[in-house]
N, C-alpha and C. Protein backbone atom coordinates (compact mmCIF):
# COMPACT_ATOMS: atom_id res chain seq x y z
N UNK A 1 -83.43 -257.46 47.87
CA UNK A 1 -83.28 -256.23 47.13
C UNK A 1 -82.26 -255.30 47.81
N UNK A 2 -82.05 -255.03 48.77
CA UNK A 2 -81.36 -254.31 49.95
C UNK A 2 -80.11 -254.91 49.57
N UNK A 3 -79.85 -256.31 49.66
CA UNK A 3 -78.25 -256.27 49.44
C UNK A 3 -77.95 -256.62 48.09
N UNK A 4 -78.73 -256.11 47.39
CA UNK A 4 -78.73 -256.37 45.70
C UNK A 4 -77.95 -254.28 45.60
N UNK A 5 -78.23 -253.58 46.67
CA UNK A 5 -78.29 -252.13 46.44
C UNK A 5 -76.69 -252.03 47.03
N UNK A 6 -76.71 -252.94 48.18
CA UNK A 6 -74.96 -252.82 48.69
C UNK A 6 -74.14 -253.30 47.57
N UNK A 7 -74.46 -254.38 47.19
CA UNK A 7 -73.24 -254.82 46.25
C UNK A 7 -73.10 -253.96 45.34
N UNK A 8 -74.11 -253.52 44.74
CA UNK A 8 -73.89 -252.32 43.47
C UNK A 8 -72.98 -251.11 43.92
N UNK A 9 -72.94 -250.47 45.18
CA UNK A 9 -72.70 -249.61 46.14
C UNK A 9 -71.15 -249.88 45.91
N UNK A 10 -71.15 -251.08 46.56
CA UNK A 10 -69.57 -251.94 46.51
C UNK A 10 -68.75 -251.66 45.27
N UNK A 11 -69.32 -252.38 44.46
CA UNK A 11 -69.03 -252.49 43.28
C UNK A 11 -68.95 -251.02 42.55
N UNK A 12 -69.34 -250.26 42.84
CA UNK A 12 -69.33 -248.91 42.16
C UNK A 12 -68.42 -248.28 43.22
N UNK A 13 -67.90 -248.07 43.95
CA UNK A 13 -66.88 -247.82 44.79
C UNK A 13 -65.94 -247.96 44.74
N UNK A 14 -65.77 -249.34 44.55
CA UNK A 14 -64.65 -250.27 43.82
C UNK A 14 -64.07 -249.23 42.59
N UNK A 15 -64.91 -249.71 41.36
CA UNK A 15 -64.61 -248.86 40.05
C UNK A 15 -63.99 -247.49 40.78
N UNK A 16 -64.74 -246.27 41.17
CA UNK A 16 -64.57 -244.99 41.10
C UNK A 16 -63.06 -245.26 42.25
N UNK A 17 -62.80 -245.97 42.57
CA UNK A 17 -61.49 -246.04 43.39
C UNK A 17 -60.06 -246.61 42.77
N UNK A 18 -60.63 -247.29 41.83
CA UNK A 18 -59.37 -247.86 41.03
C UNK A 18 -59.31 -246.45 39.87
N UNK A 19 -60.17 -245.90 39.11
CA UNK A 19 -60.27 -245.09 38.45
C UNK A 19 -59.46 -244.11 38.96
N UNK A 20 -59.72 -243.61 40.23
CA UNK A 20 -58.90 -242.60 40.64
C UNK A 20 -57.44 -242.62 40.66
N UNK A 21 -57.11 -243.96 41.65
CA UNK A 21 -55.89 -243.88 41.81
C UNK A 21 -55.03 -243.88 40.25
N UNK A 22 -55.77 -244.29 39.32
CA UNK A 22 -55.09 -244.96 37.97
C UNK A 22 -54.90 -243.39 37.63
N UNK A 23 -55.91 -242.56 37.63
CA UNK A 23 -55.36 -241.29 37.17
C UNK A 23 -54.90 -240.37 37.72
N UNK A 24 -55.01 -240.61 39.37
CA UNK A 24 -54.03 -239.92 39.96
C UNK A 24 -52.15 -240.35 39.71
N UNK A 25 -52.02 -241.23 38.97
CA UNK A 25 -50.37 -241.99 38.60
C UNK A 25 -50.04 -242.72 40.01
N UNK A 26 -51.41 -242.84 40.44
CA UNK A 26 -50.66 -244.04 41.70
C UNK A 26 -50.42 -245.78 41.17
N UNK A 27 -49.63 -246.29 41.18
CA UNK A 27 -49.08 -247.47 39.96
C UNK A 27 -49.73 -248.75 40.91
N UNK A 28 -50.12 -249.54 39.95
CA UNK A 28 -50.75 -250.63 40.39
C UNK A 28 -49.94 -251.20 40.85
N UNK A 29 -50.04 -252.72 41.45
CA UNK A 29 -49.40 -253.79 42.66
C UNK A 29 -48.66 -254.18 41.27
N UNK A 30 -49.26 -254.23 39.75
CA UNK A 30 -48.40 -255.38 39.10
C UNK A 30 -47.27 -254.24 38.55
N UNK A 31 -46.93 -253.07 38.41
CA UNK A 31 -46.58 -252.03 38.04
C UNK A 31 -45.48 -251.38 39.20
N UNK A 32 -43.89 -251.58 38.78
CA UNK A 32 -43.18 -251.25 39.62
C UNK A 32 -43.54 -249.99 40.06
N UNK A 33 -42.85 -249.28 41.72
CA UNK A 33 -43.12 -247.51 41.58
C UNK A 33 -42.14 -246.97 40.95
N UNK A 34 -41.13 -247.66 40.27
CA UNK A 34 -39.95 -246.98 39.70
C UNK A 34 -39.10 -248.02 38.51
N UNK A 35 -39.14 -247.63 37.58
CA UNK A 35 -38.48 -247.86 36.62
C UNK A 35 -37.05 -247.48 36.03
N UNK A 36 -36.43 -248.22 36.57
CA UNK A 36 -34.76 -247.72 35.67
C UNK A 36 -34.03 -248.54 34.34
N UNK A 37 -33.30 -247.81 34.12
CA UNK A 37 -32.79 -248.20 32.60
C UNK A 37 -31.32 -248.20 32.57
N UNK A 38 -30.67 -249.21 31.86
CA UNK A 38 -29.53 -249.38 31.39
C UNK A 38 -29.23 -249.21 30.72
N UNK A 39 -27.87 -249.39 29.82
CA UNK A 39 -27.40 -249.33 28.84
C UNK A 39 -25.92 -249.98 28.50
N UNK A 40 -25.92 -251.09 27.77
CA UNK A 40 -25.51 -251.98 27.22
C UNK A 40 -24.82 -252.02 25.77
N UNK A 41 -23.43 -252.48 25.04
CA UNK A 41 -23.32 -253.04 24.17
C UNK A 41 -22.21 -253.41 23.99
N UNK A 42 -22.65 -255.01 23.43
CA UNK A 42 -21.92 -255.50 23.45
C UNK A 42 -22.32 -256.78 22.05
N UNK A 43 -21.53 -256.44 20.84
CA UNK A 43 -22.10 -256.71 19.28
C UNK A 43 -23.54 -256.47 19.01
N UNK A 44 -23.88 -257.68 18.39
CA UNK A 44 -24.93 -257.25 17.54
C UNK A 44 -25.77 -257.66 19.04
N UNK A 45 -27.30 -256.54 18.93
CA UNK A 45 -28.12 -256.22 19.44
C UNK A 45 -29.00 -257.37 19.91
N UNK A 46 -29.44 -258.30 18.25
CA UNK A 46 -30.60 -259.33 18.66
C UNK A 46 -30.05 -260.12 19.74
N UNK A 47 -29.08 -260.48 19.78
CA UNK A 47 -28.27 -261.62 20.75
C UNK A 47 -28.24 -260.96 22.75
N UNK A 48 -27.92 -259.76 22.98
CA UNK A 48 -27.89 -258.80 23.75
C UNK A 48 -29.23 -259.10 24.34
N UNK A 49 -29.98 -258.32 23.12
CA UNK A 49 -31.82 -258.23 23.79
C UNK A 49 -31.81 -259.63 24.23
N UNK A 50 -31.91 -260.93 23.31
CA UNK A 50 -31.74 -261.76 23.66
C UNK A 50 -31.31 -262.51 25.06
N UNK A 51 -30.48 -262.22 25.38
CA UNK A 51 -29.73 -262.87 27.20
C UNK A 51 -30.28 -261.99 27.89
N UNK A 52 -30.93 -260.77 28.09
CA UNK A 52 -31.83 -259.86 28.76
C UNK A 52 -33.07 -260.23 29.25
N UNK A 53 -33.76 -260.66 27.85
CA UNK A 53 -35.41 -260.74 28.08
C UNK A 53 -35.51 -261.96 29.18
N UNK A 54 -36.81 -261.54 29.66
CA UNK A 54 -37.17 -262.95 30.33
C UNK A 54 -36.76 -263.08 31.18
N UNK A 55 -35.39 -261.79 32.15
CA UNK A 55 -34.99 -262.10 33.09
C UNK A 55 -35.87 -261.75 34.76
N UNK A 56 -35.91 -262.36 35.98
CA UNK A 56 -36.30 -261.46 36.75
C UNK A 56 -36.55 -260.17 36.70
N UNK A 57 -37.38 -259.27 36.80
CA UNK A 57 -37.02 -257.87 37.28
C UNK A 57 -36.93 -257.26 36.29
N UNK A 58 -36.59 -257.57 35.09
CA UNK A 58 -36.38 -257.36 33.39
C UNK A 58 -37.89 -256.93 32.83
N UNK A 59 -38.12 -255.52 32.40
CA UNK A 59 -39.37 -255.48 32.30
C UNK A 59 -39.75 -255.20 30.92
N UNK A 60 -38.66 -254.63 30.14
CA UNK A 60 -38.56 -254.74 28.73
C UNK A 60 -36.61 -254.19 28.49
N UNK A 61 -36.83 -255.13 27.17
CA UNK A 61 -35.29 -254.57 26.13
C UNK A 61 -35.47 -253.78 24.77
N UNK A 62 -34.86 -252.62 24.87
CA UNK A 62 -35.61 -252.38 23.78
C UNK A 62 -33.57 -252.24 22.78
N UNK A 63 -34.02 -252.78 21.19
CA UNK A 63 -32.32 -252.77 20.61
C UNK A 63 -32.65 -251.19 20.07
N UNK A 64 -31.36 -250.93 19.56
CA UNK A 64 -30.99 -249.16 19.23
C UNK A 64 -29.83 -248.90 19.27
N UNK A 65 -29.61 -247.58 18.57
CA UNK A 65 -28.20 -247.16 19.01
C UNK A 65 -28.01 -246.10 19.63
N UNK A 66 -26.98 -246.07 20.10
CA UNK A 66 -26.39 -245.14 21.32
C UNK A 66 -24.69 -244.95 21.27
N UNK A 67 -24.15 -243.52 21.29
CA UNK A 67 -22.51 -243.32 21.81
C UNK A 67 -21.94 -242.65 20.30
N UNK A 68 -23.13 -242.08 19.48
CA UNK A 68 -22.53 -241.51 18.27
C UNK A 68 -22.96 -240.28 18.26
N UNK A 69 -22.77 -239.64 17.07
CA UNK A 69 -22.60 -238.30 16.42
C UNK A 69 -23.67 -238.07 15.66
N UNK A 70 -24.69 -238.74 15.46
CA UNK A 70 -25.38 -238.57 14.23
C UNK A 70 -26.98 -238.85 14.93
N UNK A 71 -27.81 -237.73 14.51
CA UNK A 71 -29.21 -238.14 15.70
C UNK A 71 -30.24 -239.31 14.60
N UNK A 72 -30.86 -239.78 15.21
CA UNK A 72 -31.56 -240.55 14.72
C UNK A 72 -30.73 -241.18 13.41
N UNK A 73 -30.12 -242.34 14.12
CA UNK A 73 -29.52 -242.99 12.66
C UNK A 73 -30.18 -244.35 12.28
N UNK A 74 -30.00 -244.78 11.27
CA UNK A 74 -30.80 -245.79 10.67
C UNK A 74 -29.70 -246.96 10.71
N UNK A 75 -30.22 -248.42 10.48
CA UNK A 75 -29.52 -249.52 10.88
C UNK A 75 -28.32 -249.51 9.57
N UNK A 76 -28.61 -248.59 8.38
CA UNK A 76 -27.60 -248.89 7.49
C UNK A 76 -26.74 -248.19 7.45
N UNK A 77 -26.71 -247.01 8.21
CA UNK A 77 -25.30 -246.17 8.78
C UNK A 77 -24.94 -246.49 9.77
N UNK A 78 -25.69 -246.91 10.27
CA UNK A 78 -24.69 -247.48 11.31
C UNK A 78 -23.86 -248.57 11.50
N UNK A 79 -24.65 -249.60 10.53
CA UNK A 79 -23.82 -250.55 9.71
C UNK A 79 -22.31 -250.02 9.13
N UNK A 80 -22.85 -249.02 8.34
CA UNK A 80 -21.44 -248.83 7.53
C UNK A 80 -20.17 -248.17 8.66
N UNK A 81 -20.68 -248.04 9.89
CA UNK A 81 -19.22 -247.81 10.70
C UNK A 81 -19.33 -246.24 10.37
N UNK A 82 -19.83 -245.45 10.01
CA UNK A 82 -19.41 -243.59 10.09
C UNK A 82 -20.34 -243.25 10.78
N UNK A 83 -21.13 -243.50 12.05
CA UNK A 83 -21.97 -242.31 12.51
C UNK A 83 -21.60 -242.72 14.21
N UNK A 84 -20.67 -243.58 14.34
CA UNK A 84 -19.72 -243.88 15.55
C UNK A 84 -20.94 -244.23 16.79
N UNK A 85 -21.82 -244.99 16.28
CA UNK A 85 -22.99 -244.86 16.98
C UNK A 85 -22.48 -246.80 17.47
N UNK A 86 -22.94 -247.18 18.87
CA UNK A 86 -22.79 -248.52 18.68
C UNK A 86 -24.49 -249.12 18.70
N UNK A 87 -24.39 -250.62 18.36
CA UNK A 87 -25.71 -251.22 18.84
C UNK A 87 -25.58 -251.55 19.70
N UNK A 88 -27.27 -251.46 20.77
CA UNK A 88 -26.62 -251.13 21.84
C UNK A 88 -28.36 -252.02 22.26
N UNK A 89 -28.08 -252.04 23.62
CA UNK A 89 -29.96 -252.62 24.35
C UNK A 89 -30.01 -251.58 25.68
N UNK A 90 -31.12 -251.01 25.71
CA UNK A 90 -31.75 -250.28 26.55
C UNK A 90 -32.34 -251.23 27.71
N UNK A 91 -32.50 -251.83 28.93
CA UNK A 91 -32.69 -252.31 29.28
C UNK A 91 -33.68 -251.59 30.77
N UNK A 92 -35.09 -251.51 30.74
CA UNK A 92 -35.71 -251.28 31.73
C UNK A 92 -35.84 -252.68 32.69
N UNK A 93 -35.55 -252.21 34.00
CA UNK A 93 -36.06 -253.11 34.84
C UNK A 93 -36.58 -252.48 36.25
N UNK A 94 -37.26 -253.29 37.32
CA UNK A 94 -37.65 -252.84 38.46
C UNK A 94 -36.82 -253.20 39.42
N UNK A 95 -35.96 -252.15 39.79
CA UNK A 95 -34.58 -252.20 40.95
C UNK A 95 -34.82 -252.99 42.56
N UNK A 96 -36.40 -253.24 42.50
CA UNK A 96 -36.41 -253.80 43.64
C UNK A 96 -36.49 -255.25 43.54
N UNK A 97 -36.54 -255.80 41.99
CA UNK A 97 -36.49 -257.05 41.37
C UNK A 97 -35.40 -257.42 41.50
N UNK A 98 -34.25 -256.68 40.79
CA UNK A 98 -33.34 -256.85 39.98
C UNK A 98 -32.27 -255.66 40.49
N UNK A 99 -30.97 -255.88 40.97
CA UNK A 99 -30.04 -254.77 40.72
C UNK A 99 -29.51 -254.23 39.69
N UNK A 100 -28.36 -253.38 39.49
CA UNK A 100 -27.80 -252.76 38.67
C UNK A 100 -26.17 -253.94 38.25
N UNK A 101 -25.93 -254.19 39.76
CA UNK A 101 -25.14 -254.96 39.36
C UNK A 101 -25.58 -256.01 38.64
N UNK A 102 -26.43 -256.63 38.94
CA UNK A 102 -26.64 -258.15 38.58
C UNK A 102 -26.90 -257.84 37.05
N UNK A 103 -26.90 -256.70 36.68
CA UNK A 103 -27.54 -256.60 35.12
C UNK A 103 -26.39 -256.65 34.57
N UNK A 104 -24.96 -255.70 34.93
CA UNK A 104 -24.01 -255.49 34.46
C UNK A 104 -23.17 -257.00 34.72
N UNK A 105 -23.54 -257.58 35.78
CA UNK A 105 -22.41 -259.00 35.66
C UNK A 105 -23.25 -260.07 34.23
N UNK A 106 -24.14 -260.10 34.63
CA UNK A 106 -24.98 -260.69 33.15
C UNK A 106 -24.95 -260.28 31.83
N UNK A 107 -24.09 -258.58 31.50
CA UNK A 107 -23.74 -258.37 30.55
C UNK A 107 -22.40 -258.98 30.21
N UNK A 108 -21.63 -258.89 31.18
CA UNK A 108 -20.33 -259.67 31.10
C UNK A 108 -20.36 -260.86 30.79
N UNK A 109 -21.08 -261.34 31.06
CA UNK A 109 -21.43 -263.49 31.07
C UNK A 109 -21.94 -263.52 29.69
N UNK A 110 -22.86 -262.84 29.11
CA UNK A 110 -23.47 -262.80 27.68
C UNK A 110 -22.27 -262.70 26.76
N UNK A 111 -21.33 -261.83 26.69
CA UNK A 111 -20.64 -261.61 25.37
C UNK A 111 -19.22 -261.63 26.34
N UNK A 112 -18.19 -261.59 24.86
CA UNK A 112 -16.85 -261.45 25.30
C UNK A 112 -16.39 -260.34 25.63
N UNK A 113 -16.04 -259.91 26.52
CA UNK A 113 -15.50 -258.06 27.01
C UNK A 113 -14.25 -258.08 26.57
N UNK A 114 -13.65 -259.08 26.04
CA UNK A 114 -12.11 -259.18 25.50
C UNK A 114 -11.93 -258.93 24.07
N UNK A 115 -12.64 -259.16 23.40
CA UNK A 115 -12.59 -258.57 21.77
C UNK A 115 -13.03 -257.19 21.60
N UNK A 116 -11.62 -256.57 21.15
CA UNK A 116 -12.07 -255.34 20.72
C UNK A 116 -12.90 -254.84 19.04
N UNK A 117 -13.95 -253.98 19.12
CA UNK A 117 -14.75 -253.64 18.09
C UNK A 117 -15.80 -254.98 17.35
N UNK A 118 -15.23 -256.16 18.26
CA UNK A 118 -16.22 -256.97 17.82
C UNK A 118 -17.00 -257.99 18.71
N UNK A 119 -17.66 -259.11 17.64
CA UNK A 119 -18.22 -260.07 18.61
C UNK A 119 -18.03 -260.95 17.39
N UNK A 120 -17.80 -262.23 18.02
CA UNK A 120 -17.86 -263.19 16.61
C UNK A 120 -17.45 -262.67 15.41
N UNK A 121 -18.01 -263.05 14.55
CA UNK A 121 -17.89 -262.86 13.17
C UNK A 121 -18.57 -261.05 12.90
N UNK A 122 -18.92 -260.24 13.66
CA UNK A 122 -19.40 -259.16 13.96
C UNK A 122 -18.45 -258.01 13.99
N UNK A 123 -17.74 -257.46 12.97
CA UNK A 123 -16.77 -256.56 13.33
C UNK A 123 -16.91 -254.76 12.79
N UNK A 124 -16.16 -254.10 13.92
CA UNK A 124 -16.29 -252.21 13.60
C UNK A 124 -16.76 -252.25 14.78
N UNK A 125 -16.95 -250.68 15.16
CA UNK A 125 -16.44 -250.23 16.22
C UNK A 125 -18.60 -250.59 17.00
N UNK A 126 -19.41 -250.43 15.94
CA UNK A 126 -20.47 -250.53 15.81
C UNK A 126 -20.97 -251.63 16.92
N UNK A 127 -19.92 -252.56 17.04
CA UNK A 127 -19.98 -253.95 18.02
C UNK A 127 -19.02 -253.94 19.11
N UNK A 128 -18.41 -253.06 19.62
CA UNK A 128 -17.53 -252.60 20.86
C UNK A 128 -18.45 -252.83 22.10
N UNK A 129 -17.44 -253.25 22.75
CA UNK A 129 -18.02 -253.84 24.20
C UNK A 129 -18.14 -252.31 25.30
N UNK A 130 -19.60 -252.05 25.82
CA UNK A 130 -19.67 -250.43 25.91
C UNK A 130 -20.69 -250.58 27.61
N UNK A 131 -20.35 -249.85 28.43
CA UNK A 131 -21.16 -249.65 29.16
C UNK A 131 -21.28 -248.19 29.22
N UNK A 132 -23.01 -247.64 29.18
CA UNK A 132 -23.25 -246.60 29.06
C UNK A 132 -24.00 -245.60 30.44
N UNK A 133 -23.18 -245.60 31.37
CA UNK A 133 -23.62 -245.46 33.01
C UNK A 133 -24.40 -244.03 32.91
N UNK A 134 -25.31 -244.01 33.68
CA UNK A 134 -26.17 -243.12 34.08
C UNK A 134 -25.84 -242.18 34.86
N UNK A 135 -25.43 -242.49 35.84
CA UNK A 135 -24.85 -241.66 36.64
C UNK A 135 -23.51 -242.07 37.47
N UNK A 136 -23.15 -241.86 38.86
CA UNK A 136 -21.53 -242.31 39.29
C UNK A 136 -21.66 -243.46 39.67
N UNK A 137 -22.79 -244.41 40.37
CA UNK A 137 -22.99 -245.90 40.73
C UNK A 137 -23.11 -246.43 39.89
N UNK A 138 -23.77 -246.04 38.50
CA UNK A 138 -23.80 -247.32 37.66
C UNK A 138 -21.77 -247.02 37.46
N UNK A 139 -21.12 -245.69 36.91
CA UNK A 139 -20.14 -245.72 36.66
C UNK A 139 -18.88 -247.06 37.70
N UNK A 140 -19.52 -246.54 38.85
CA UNK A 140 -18.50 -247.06 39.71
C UNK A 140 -18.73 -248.72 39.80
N UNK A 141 -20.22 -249.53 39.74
CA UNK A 141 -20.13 -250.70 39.72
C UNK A 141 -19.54 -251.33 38.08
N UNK A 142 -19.56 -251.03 37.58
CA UNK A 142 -18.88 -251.40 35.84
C UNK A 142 -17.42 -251.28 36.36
N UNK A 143 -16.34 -250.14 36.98
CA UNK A 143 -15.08 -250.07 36.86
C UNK A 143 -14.87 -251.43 37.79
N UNK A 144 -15.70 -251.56 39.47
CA UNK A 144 -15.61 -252.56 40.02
C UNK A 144 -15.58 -253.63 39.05
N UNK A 145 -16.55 -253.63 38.83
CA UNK A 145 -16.64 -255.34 38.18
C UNK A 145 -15.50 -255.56 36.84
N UNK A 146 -15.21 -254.32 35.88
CA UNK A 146 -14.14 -254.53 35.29
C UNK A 146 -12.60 -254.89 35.87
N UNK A 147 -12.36 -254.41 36.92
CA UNK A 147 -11.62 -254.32 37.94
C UNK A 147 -11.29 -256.40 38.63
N UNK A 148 -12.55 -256.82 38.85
CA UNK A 148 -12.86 -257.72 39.59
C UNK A 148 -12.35 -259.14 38.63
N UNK A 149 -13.19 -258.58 37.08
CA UNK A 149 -12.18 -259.56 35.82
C UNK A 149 -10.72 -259.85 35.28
N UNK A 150 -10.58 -258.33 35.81
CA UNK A 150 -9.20 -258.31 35.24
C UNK A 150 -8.64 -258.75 36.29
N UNK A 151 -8.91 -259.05 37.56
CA UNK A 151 -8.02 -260.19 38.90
C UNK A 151 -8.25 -261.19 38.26
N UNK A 152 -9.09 -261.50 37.43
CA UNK A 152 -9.19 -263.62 36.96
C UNK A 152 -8.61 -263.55 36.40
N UNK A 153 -7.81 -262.84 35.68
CA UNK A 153 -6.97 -263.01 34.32
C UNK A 153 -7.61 -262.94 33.26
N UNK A 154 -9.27 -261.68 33.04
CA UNK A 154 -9.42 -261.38 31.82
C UNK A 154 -8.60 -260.13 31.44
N UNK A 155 -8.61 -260.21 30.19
CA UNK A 155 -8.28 -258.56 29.40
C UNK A 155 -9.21 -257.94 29.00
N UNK A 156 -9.80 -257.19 29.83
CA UNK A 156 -11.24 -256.72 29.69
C UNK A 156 -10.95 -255.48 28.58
N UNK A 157 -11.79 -255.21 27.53
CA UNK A 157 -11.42 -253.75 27.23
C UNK A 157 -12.47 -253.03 27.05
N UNK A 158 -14.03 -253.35 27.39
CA UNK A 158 -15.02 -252.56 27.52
C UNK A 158 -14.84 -251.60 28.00
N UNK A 159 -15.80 -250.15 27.49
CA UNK A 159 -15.88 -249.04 27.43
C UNK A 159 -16.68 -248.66 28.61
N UNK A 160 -16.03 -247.61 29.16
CA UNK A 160 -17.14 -246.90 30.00
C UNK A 160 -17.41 -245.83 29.98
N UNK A 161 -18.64 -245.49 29.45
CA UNK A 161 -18.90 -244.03 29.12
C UNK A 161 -20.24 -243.01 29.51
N UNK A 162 -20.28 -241.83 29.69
CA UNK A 162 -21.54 -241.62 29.79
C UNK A 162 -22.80 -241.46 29.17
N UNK A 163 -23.64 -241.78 29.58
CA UNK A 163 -25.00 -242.64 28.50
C UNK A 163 -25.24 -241.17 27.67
N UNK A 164 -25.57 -241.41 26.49
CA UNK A 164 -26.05 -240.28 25.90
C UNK A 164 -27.22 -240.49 25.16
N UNK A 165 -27.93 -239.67 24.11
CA UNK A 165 -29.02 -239.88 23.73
C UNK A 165 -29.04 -241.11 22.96
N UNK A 166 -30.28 -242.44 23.35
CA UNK A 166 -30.16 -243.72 22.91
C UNK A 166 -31.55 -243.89 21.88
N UNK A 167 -31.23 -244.18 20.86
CA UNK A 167 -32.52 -244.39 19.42
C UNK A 167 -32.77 -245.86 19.41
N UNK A 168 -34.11 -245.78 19.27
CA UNK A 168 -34.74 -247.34 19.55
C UNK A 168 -34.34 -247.65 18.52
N UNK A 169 -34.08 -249.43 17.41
CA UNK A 169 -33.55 -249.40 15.94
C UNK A 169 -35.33 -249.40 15.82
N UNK A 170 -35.01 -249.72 14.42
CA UNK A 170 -36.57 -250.20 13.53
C UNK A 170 -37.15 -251.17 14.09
N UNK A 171 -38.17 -251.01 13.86
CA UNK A 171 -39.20 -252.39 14.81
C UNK A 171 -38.74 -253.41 14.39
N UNK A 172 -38.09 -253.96 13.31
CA UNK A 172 -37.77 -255.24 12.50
C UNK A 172 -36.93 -255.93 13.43
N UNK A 173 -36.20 -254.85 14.43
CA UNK A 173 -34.76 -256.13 15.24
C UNK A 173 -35.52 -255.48 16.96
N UNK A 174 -36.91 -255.52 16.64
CA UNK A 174 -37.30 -255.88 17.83
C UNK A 174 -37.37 -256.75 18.33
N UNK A 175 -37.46 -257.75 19.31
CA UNK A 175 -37.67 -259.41 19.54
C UNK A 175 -37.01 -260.27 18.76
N UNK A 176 -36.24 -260.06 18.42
CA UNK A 176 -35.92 -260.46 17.13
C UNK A 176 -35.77 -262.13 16.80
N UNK A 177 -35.00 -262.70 18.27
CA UNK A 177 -34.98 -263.82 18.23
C UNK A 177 -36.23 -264.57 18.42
N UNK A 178 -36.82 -263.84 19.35
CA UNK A 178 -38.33 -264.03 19.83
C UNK A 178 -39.10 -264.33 18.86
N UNK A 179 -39.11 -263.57 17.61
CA UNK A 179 -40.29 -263.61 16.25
C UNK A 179 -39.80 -264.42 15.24
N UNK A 180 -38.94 -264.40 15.39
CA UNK A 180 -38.15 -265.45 13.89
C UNK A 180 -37.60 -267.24 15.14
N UNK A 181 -37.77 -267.55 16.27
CA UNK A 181 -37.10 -268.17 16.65
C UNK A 181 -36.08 -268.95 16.32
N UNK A 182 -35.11 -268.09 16.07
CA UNK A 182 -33.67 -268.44 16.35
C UNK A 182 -33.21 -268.21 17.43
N UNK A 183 -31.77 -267.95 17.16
CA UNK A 183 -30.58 -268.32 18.54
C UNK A 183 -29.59 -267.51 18.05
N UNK A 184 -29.30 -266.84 19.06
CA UNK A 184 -27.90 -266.20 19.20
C UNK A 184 -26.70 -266.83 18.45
N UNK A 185 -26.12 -266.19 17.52
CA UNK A 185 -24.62 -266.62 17.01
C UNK A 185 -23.29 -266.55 17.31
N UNK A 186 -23.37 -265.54 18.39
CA UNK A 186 -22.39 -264.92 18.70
C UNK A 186 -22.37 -264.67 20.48
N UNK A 187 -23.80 -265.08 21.00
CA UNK A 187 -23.91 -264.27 22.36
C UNK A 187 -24.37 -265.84 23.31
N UNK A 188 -23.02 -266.18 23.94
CA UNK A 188 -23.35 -267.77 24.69
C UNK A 188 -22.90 -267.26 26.30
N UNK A 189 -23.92 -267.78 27.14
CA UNK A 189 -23.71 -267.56 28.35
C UNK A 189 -22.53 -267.58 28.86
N UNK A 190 -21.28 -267.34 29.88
CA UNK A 190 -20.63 -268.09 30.22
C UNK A 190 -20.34 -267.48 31.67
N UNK A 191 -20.39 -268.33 32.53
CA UNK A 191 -20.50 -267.47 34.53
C UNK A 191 -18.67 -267.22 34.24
N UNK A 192 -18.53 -265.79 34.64
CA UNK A 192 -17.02 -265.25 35.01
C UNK A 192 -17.17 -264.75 36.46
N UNK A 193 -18.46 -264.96 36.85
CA UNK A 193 -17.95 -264.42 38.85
C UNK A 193 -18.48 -265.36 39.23
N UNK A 194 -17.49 -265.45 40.35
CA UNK A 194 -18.22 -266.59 41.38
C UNK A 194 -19.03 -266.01 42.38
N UNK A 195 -19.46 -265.41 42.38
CA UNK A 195 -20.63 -264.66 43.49
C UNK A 195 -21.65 -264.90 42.47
């Protein structure tokens, strides 16, 4: 009976200790202490989210647009090319997983940085190759690494700009490849650094 009273003891200790810390915002072991976000585009979105998910350190993608004039726009203006908004992927990850660089050279490897306003069969400004830096390191590793392509002999013409307010799209081109399993049309791996 006695150690029928400890374990309960235990066990209720336990609880009122995880309880706490959970509402004090102290973040669990599976729960990075810090979350950062990117910003990406480069054509259409599903393909983008697509080469993202699933990566190390990659903790969600969310598609949307970002780099226009128009607040909360919907996928069919922005389609039509007037609200100068591109599609774009938000990309949270845990920095002690995953760097900043390694996200931005993996954006490069996903799509072509050499077609301007498009991707594939994907054309308007809507599909422009865009990095949307946060602050002067994300700025400064994007010019590097643009910098670093254009020694291989690419013609890089991605954008570098500062991130501005980014709109999740409609739930419909969430996962997109994920829920319908398909495949990218337009978005094929290809290694451009040798590091």
């Amino acid at each position: 009976m006695r150690k029928l009273r400890v374990l309960i003891l235990l066990l209720l200790f336990a609880a009122i200790t995880s309880v706490s810390a959970y509402a004090a915002g102290i973040p669990s072991k599976k729960e990075p202490h810090y979350i950062a976000t990117a910003l990406f585009s480069g054509g259409c979105f599903w393909g983008m989210e697509h080469g993202f998910e699933n990566r190390p350190g990659v903790i969600r993608v969310t598609s949307g647009y970002t780099g226009g004039k128009t607040d909360h726009p919907s996928y069919p203006e922005v389609s039509a090319g007037n609200t100068g908004h591109a599609e774009a992927i938000k990309v949270e990850y845990d920095p002690s997983k995953i760097t900043y660089e390694k996200l931005a050279k993996l954006f490069f490897e996903i799509h072509d940085p050499t077609q301007l306003n498009r991707q594939g069969p994907d054309i308007g400004s809507q599909y422009r190759s865009a990095i949307f830096y946060g602050n002067n390191e994300e700025k400064n590793t994007a010019i590097k690494l643009i910098a670093k392509l254009k020694s291989f002999g690419y013609k890089v013409i991605t954008q570098v700009e500062p991130a501005g307010k980014f709109y999740p799209a409609e739930e419909y081109h969430q996962n997109y490849y994920e829920r319908t399993g398909g495949q990218p049309y337009c978005h094929i791996y290809r290694k451009r650094f040798k590091d």
